[in-house]
N, C-alpha and C. Protein backbone atom coordinates (compact mmCIF):
# COMPACT_ATOMS: atom_id res chain seq x y z
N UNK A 1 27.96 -102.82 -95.50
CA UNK A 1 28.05 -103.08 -94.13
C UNK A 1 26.66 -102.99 -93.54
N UNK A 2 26.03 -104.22 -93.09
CA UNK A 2 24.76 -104.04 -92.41
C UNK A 2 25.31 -103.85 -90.77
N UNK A 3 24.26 -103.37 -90.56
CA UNK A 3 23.76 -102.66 -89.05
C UNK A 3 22.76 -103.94 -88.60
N UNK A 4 23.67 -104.00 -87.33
CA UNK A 4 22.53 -104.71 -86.26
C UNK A 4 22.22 -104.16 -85.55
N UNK A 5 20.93 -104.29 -85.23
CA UNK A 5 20.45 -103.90 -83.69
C UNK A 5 19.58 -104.89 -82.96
N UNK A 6 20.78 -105.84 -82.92
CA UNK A 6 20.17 -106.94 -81.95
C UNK A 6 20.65 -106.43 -80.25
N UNK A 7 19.98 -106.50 -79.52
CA UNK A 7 20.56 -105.81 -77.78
C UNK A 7 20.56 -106.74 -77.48
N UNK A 8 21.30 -106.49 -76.71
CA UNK A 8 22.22 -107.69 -75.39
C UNK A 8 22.03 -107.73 -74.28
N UNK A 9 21.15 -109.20 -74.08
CA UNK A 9 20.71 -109.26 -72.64
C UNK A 9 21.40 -109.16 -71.87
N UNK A 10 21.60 -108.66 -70.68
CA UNK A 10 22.20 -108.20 -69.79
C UNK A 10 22.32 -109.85 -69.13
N UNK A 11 23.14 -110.45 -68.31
CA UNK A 11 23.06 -111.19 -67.36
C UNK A 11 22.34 -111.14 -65.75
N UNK A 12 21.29 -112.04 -65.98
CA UNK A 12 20.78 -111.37 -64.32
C UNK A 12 21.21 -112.37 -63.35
N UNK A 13 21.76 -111.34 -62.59
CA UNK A 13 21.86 -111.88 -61.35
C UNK A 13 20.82 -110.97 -60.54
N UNK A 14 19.95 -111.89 -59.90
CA UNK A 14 19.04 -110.98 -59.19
C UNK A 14 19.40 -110.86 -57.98
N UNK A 15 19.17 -109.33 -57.59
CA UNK A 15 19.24 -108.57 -56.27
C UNK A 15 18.35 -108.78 -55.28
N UNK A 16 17.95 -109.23 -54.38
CA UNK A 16 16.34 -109.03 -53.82
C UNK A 16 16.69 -108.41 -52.15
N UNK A 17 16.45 -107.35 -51.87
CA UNK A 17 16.25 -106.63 -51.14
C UNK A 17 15.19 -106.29 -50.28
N UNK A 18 15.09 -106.93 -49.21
CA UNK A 18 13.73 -107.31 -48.23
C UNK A 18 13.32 -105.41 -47.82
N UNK A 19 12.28 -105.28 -47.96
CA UNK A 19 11.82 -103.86 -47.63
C UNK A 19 10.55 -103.66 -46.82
N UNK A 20 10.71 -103.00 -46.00
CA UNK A 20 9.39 -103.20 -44.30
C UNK A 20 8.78 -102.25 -44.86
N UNK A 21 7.43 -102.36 -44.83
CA UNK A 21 6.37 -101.73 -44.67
C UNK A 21 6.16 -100.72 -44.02
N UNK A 22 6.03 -99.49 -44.50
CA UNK A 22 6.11 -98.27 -43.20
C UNK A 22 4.68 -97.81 -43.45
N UNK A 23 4.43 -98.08 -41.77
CA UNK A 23 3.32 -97.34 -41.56
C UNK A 23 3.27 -95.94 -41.03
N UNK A 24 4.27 -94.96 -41.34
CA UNK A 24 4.33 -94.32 -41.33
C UNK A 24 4.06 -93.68 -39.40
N UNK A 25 4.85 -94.27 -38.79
CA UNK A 25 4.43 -94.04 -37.44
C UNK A 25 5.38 -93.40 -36.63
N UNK A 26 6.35 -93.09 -36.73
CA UNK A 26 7.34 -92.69 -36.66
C UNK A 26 7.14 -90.37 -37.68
N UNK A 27 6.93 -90.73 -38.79
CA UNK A 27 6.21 -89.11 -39.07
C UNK A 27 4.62 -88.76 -38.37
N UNK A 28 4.28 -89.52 -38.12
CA UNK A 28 2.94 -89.43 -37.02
C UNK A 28 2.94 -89.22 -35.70
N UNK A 29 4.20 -89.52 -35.45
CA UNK A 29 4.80 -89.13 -33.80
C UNK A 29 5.38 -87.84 -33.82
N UNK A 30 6.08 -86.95 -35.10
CA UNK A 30 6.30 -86.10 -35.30
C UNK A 30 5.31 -85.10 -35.37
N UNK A 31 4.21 -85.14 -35.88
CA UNK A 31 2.75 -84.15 -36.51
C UNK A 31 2.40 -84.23 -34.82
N UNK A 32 2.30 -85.06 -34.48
CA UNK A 32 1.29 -85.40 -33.33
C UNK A 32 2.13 -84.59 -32.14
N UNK A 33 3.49 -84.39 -31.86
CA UNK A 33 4.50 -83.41 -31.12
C UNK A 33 4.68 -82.31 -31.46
N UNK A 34 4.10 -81.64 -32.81
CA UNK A 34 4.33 -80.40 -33.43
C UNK A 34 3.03 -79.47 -33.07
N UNK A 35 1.94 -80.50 -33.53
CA UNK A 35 0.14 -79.87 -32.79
C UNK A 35 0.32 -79.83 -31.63
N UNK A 36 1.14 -80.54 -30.77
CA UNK A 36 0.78 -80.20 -29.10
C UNK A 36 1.59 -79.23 -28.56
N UNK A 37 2.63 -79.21 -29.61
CA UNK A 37 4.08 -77.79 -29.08
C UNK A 37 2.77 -76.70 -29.68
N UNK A 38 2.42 -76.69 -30.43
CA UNK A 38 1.54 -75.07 -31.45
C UNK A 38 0.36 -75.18 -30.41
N UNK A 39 -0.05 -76.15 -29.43
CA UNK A 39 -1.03 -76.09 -28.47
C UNK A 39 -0.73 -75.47 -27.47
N UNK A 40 0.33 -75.96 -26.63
CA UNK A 40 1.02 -75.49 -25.53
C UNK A 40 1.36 -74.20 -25.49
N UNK A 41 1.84 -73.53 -26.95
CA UNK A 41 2.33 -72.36 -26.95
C UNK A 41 1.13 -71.11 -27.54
N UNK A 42 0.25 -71.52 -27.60
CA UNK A 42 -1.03 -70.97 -28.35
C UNK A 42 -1.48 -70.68 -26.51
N UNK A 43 -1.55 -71.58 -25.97
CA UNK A 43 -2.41 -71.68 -24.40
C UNK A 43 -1.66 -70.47 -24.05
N UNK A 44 -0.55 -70.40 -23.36
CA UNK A 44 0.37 -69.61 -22.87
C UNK A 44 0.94 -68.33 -23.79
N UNK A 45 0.50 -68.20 -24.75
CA UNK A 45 0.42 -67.05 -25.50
C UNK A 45 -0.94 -66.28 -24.48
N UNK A 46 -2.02 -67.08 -24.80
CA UNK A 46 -3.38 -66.42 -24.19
C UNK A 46 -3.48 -66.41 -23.50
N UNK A 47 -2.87 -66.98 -21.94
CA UNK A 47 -2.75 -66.80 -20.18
C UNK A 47 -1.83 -65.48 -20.08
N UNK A 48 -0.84 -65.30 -21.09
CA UNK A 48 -0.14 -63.88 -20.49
C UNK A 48 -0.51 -62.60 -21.28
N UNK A 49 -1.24 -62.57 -22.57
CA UNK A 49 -1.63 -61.64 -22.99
C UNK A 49 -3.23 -61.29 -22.60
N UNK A 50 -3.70 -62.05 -22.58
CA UNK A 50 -5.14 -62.03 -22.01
C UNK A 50 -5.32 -62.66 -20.58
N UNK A 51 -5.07 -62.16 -19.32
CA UNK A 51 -5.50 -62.76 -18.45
C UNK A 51 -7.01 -63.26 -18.11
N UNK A 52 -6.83 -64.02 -17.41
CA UNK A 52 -8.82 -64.47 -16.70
C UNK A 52 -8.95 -63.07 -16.14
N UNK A 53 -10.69 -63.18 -17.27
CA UNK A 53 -11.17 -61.95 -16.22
C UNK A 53 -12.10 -62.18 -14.88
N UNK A 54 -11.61 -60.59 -14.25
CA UNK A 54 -12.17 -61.10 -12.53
C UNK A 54 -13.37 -61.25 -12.58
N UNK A 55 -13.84 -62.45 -11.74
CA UNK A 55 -15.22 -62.52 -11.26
C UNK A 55 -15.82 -61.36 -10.83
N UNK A 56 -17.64 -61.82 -11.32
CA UNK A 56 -18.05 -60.47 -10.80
C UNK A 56 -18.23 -60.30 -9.30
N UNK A 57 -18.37 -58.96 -8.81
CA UNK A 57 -18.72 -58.80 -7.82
C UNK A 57 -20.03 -58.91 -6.96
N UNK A 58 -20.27 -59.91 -5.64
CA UNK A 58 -21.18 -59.54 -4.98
C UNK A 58 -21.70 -58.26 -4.32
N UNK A 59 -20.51 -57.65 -4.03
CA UNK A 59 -20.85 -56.28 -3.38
C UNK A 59 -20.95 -55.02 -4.16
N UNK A 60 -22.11 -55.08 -5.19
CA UNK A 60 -22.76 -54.11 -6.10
C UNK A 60 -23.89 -53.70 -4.82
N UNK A 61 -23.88 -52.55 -5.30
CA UNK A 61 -25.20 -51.65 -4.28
C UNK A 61 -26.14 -52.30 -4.85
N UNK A 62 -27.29 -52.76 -3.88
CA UNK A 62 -28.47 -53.24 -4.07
C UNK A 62 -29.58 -52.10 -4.97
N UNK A 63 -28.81 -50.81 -5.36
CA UNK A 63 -30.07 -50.21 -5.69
C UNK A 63 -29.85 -50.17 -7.61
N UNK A 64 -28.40 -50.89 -7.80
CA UNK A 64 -28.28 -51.06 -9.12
C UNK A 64 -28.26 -52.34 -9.67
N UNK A 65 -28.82 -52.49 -10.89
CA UNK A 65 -29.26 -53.22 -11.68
C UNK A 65 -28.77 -53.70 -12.57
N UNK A 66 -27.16 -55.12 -12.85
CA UNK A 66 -26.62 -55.30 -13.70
C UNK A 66 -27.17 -55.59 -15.17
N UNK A 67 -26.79 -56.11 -16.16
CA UNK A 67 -27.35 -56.47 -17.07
C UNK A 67 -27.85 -58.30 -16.72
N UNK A 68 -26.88 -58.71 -16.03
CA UNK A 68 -27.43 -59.92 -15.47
C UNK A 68 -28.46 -59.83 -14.37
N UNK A 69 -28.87 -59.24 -13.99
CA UNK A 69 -30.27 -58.95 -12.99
C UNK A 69 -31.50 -59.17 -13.60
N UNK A 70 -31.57 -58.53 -15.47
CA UNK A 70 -32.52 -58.17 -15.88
C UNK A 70 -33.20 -59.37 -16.62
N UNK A 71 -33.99 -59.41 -16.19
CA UNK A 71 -35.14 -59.91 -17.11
C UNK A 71 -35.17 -59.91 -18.37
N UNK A 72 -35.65 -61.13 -19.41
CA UNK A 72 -36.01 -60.35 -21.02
C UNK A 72 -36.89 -59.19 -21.33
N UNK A 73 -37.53 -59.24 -20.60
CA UNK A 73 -38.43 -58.12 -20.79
C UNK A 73 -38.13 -56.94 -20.51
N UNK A 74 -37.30 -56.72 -19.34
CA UNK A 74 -36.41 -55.75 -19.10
C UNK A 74 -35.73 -55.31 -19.91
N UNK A 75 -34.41 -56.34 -20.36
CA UNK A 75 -33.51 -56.58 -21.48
C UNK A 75 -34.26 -55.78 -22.95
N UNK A 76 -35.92 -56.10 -23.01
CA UNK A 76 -36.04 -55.37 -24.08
C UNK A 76 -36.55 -54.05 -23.79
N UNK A 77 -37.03 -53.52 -23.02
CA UNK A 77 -36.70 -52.29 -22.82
C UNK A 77 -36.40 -51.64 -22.50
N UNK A 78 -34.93 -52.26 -22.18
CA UNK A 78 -33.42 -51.36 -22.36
C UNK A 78 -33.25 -51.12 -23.20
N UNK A 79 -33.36 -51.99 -24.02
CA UNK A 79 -32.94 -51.82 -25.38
C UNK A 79 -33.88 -50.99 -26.56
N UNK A 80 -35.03 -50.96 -26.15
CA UNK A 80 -35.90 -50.00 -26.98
C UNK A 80 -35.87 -48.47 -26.81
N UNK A 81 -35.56 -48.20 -25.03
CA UNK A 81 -35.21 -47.02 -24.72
C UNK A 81 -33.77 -46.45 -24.87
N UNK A 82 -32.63 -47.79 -25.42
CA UNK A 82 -31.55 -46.88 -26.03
C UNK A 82 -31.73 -46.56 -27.68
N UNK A 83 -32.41 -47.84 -27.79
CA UNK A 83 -32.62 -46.93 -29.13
C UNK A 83 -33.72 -45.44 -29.19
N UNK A 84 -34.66 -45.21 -28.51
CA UNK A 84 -35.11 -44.01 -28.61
C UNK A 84 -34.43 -42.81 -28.59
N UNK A 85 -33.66 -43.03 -27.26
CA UNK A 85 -32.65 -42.18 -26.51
C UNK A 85 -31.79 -41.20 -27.64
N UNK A 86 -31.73 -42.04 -29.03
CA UNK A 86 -31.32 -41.03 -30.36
C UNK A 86 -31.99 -40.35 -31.03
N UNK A 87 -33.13 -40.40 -30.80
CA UNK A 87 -34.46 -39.65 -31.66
C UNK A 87 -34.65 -38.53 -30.44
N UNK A 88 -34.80 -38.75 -29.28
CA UNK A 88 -34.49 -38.04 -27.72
C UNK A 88 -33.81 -37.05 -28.11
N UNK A 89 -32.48 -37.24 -27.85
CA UNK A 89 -31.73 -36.55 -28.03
C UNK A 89 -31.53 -35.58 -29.36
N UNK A 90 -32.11 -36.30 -30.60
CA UNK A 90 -31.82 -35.61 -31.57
C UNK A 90 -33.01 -34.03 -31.52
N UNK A 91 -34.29 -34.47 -30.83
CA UNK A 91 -35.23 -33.68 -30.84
C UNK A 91 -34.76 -32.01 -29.52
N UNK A 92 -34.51 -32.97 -28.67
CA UNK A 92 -33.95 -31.75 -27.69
C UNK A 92 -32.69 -31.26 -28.21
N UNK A 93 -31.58 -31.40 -28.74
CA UNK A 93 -30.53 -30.58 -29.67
C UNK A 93 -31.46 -29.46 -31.00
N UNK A 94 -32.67 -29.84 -31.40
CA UNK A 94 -33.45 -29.43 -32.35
C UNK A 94 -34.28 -28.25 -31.38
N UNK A 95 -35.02 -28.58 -31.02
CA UNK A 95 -36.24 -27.74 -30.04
C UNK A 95 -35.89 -26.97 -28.51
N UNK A 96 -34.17 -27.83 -27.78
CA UNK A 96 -34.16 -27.12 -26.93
C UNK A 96 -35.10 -28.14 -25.36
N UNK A 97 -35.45 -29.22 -25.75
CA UNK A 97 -36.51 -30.11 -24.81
C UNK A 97 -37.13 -31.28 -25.01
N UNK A 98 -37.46 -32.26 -24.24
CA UNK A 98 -38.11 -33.47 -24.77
C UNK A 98 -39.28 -33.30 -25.25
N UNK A 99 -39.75 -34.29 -26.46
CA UNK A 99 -40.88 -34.18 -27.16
C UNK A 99 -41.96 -34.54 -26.18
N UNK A 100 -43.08 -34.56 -26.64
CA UNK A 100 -44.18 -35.05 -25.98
C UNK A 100 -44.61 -36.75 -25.95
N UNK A 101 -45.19 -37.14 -25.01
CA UNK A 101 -45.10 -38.24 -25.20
C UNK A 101 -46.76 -38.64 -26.59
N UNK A 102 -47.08 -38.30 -26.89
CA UNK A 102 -47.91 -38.32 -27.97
C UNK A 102 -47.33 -37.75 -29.42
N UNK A 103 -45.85 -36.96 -29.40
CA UNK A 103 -45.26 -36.52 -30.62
C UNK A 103 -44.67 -38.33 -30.72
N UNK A 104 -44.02 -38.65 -29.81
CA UNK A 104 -43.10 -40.10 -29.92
C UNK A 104 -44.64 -41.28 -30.33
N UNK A 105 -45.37 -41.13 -29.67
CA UNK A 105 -47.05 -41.89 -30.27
C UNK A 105 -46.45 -41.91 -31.77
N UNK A 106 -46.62 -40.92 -32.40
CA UNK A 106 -47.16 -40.47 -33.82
C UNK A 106 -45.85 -41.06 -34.31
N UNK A 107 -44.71 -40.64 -34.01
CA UNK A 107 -43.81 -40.80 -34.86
C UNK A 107 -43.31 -42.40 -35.13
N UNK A 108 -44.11 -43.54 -34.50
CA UNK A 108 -43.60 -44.82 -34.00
C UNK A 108 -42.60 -45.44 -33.11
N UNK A 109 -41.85 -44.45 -31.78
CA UNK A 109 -40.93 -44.53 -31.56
C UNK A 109 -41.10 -45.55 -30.34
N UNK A 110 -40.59 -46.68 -30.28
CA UNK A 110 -40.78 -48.10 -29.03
C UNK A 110 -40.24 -47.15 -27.91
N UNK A 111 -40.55 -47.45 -26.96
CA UNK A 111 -41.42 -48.05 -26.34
C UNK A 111 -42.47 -47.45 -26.29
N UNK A 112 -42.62 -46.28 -26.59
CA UNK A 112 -43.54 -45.28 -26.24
C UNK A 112 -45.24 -45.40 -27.37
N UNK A 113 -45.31 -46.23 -28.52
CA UNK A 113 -46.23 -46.21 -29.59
C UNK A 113 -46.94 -47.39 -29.01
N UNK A 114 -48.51 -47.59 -28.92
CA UNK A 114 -49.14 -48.60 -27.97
C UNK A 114 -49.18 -49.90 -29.55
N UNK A 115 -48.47 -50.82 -29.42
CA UNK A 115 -48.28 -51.83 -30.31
C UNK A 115 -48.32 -53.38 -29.28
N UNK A 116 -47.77 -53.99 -30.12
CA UNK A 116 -47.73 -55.84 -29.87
C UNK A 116 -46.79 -55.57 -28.97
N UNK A 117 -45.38 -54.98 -29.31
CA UNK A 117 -44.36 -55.30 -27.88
C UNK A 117 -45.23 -54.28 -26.88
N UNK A 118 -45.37 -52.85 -27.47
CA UNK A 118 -45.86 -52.36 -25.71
C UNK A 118 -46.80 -52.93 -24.58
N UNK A 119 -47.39 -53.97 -25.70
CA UNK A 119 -48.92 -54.76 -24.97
C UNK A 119 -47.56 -55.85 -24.12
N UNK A 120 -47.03 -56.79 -24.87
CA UNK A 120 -45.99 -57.92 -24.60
C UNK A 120 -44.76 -57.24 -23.09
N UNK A 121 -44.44 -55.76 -23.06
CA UNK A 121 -43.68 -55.91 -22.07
C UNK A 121 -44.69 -54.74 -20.67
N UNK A 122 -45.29 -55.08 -20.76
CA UNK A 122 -46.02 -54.09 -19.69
C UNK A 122 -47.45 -53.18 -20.06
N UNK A 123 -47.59 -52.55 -21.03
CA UNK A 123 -48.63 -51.64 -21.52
C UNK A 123 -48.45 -50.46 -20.62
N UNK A 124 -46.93 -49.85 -20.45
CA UNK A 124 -46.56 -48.34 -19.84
C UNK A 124 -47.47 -47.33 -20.20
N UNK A 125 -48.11 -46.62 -19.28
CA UNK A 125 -48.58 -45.29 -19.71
C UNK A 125 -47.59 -44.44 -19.41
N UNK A 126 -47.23 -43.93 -20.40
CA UNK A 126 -45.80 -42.88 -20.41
C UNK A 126 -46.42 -41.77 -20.28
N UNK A 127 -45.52 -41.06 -19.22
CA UNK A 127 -45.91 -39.23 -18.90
C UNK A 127 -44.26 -38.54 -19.05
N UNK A 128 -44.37 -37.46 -19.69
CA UNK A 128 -43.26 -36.57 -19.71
C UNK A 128 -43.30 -36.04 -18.32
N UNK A 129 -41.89 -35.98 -17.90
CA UNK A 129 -41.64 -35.14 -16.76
C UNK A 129 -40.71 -34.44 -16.67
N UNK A 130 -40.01 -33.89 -15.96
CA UNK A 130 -38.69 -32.41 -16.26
C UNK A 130 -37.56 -32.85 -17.05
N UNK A 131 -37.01 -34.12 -16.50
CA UNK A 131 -35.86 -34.49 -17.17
C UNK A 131 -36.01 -36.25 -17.74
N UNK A 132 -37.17 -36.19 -18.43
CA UNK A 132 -37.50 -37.60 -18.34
C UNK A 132 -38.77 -38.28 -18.64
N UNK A 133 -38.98 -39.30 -18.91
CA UNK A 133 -40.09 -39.85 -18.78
C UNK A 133 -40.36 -40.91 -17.87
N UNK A 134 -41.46 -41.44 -17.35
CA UNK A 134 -42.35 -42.05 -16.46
C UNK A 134 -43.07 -42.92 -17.43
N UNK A 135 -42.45 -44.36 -17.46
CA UNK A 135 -43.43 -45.41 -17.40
C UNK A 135 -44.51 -46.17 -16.86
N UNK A 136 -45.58 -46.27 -16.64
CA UNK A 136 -46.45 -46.81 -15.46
C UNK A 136 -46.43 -48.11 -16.43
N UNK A 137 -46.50 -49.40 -15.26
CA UNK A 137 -47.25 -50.30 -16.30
C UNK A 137 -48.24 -50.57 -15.48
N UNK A 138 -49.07 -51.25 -16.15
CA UNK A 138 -50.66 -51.20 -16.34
C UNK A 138 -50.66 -52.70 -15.72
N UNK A 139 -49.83 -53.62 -15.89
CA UNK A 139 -50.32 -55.15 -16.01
C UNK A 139 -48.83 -55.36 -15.69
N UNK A 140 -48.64 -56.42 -14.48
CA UNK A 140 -47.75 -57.14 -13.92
C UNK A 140 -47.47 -58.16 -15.04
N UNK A 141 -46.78 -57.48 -15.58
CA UNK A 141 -45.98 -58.58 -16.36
C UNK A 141 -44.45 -59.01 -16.38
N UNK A 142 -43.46 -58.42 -15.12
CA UNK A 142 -42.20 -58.34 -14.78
C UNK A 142 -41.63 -57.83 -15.15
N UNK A 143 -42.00 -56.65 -16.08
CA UNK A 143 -41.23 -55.65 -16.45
C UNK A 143 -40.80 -54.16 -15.34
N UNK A 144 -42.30 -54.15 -14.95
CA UNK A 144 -42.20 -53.26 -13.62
C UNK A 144 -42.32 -51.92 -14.25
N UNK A 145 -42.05 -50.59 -13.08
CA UNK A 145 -42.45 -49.47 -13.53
C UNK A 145 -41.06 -48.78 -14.54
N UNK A 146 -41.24 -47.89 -15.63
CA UNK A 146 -39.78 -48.00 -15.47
C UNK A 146 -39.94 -46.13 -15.75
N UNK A 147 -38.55 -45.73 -15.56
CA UNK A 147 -38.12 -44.09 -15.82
C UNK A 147 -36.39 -43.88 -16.47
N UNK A 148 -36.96 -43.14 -17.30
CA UNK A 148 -36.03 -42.72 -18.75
C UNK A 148 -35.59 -41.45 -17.94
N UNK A 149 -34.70 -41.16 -17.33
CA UNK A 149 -34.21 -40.26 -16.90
C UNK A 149 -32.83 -39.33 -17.59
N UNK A 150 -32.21 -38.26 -17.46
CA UNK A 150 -31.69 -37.49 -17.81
C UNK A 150 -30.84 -36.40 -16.98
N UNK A 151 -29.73 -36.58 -16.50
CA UNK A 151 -29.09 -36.16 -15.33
C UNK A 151 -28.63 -34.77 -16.16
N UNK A 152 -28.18 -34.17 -14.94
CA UNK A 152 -27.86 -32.81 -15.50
C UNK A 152 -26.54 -32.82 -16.61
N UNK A 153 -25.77 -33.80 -16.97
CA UNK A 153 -25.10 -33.48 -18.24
C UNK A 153 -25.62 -34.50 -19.12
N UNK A 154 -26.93 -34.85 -18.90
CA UNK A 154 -27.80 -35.23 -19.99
C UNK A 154 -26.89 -36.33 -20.21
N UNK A 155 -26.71 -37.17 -19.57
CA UNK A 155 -26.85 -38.78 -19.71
C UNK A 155 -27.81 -39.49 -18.97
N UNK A 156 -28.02 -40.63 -19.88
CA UNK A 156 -29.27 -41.46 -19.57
C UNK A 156 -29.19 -42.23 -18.73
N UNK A 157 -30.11 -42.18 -17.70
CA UNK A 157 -30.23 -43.51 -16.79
C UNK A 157 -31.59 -44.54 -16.65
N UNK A 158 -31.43 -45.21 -16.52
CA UNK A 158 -32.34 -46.38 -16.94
C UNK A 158 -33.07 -46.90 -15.75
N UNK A 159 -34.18 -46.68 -14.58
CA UNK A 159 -34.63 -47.02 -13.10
C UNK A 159 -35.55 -47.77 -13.46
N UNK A 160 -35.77 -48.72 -12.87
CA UNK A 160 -37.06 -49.84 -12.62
C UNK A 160 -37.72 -49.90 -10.62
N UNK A 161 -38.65 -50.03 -11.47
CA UNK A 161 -39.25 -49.96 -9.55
C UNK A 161 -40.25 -51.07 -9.87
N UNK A 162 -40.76 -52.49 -8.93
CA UNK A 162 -41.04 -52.99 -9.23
C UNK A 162 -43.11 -53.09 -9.53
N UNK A 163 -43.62 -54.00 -9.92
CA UNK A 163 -45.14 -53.64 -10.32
C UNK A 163 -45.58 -53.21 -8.94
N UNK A 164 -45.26 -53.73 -7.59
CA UNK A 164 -46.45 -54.07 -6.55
C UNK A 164 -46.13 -52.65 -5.81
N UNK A 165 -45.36 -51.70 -5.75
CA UNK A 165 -45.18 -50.32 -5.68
C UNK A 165 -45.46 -49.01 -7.06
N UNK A 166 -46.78 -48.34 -6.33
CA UNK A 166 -46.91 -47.33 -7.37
C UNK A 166 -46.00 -46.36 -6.94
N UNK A 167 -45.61 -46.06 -8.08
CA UNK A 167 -44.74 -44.32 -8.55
C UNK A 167 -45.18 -43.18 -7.81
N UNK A 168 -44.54 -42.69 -6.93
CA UNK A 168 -45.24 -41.51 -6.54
C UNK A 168 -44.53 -39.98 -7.26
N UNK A 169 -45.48 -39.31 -7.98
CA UNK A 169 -45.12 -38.33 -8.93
C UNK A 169 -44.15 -37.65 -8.34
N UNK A 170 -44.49 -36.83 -7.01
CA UNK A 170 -43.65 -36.24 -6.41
C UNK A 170 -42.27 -36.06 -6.17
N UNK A 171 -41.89 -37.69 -6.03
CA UNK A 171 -40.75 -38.02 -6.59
C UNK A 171 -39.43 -37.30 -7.22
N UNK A 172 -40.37 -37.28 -8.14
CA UNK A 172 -40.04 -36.76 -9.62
C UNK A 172 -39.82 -35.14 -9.76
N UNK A 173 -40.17 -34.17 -8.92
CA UNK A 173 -40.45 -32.99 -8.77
C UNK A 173 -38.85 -32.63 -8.25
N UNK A 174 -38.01 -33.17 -7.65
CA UNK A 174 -36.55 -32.74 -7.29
C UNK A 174 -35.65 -34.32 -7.74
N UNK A 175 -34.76 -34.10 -8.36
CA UNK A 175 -33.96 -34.74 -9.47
C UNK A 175 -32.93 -35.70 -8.38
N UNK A 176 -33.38 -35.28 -7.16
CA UNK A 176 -32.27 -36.44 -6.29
C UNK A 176 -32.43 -37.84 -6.29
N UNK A 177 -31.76 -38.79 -6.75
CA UNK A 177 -31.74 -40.31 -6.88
C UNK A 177 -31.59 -41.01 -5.35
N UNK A 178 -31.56 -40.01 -4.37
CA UNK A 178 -31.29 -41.10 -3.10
C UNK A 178 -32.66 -41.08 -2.72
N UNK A 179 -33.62 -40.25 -3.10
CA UNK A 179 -35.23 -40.59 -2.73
C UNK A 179 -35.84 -41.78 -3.57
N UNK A 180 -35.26 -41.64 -4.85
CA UNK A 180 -35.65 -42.75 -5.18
C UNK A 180 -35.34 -44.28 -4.95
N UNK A 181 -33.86 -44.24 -4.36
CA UNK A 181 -33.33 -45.59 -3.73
C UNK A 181 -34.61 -45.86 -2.75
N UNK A 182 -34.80 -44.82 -2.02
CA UNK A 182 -35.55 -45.16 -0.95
C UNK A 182 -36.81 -45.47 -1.33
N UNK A 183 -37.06 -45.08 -2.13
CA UNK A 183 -38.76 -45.24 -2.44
C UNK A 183 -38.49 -47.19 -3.60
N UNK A 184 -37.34 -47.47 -3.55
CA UNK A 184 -37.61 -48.74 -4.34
C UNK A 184 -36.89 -49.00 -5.68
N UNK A 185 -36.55 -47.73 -6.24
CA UNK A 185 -36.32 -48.05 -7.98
C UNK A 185 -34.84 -48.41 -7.70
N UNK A 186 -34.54 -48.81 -8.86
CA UNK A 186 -33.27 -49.54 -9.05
C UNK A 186 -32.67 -48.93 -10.55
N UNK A 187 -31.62 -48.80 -10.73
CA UNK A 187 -30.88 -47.78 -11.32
C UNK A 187 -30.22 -49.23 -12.48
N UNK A 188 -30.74 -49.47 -14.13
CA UNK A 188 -29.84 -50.47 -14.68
C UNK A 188 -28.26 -50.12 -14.80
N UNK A 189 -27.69 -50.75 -14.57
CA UNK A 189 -25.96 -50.52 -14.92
C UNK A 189 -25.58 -51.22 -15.92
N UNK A 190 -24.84 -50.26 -17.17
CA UNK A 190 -24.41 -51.74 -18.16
C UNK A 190 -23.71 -51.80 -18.08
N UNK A 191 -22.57 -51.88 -17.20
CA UNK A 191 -21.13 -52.69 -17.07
C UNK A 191 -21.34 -53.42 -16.03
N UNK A 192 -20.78 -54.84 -15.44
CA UNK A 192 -20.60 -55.51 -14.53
C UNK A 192 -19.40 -55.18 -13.90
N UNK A 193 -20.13 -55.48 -12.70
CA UNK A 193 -19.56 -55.07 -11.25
C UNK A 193 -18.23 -55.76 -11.07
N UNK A 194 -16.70 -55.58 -11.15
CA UNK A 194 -15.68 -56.55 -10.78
C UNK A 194 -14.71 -56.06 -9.72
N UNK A 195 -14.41 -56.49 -8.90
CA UNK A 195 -12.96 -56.36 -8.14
C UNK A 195 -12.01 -57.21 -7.93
């Protein structure tokens, strides 16, 4: 008994089935309604958990000094005198008092060591005083006079008085800040003013 394996053409009748082109516009109307629902609800997630914050205030006392008031030059020595303000502090927790302004010389501590920035924001002649130091600057360069002060629970305050008024030492001899409003200095504040 032989084996065939001849296969058997099938009969065609052909099917032809017209088929449209999808440009896919119809799932593109979908993506494109799903990003704007995850938009809508992303927005209004962040309007009720985070409200707008309030504008700042105009009616800050004229004798304080936001961070937007300041100058770069200012800006940097704020920032040089907070960073001192830890070597400051670490020395008076140590000794009982502020160092000298020639111990801070020696040790390199900004603002106080006569370098490129001290030349760049003023050239301060720094004097120790009871609770503080006294910047003079030397050269109108908009940095102005400034004082590293130290209130009686020994937090820091930051005063600028501007170049075309000299410092009067005396000042300095009773720790009240409303003589100094009057005499000109201005007190930096680092939070902004809002209501």
């Amino acid at each position: 008994m032989a084996l065939s394996f001849e296969i058997e053409k099938p009969q065609s009748s052909a099917i032809s089935v017209p088929v449209r082109a999808n440009r896919g516009d119809q799932e593109t109307r979908w993506v494109v309604a799903a990003i704007a629902l995850i938009l809508v609800c992303a927005w209004l997630a962040l309007r009720v958990f985070y409200p707008a914050e309030q504008a700042l205030s105009l009616n800050a006392p004229a004798w304080q000094l936001p961070n937007e008031a300041l100058n770069e030059k200012q800006k940097s020595v704020v920032t040089e005198l907070s960073l001192a303000d830890y070597e400051l502090r670490d020395y008076w927790q140590s000794h009982g008092q502020l160092p000298e302004v020639e111990w801070l010389a020696e040790q390199a501590i900004a603002p106080f060591v006569a370098d490129a920035s001290w030349q760049f924001l003023g050239a301060h002649q720094w004097q120790r005083l009871t609770q503080g130091y006294l910047g003079q600057s030397t050269r109108a360069q908009g940095t102005g006079h400034v004082l590293l002060w130290y209130d009686d629970e020994q937090q820091v305050q930051i005063w600028f008085l501007p170049d075309d008024i000299v410092p009067n030492h005396a000042d300095f001899a009773s720790d009240t800040a409303s003589q100094w409003i009057l005499t000109g200095w201005k007190r930096w504040s680092p939070q902004p003013h809002v209501h």
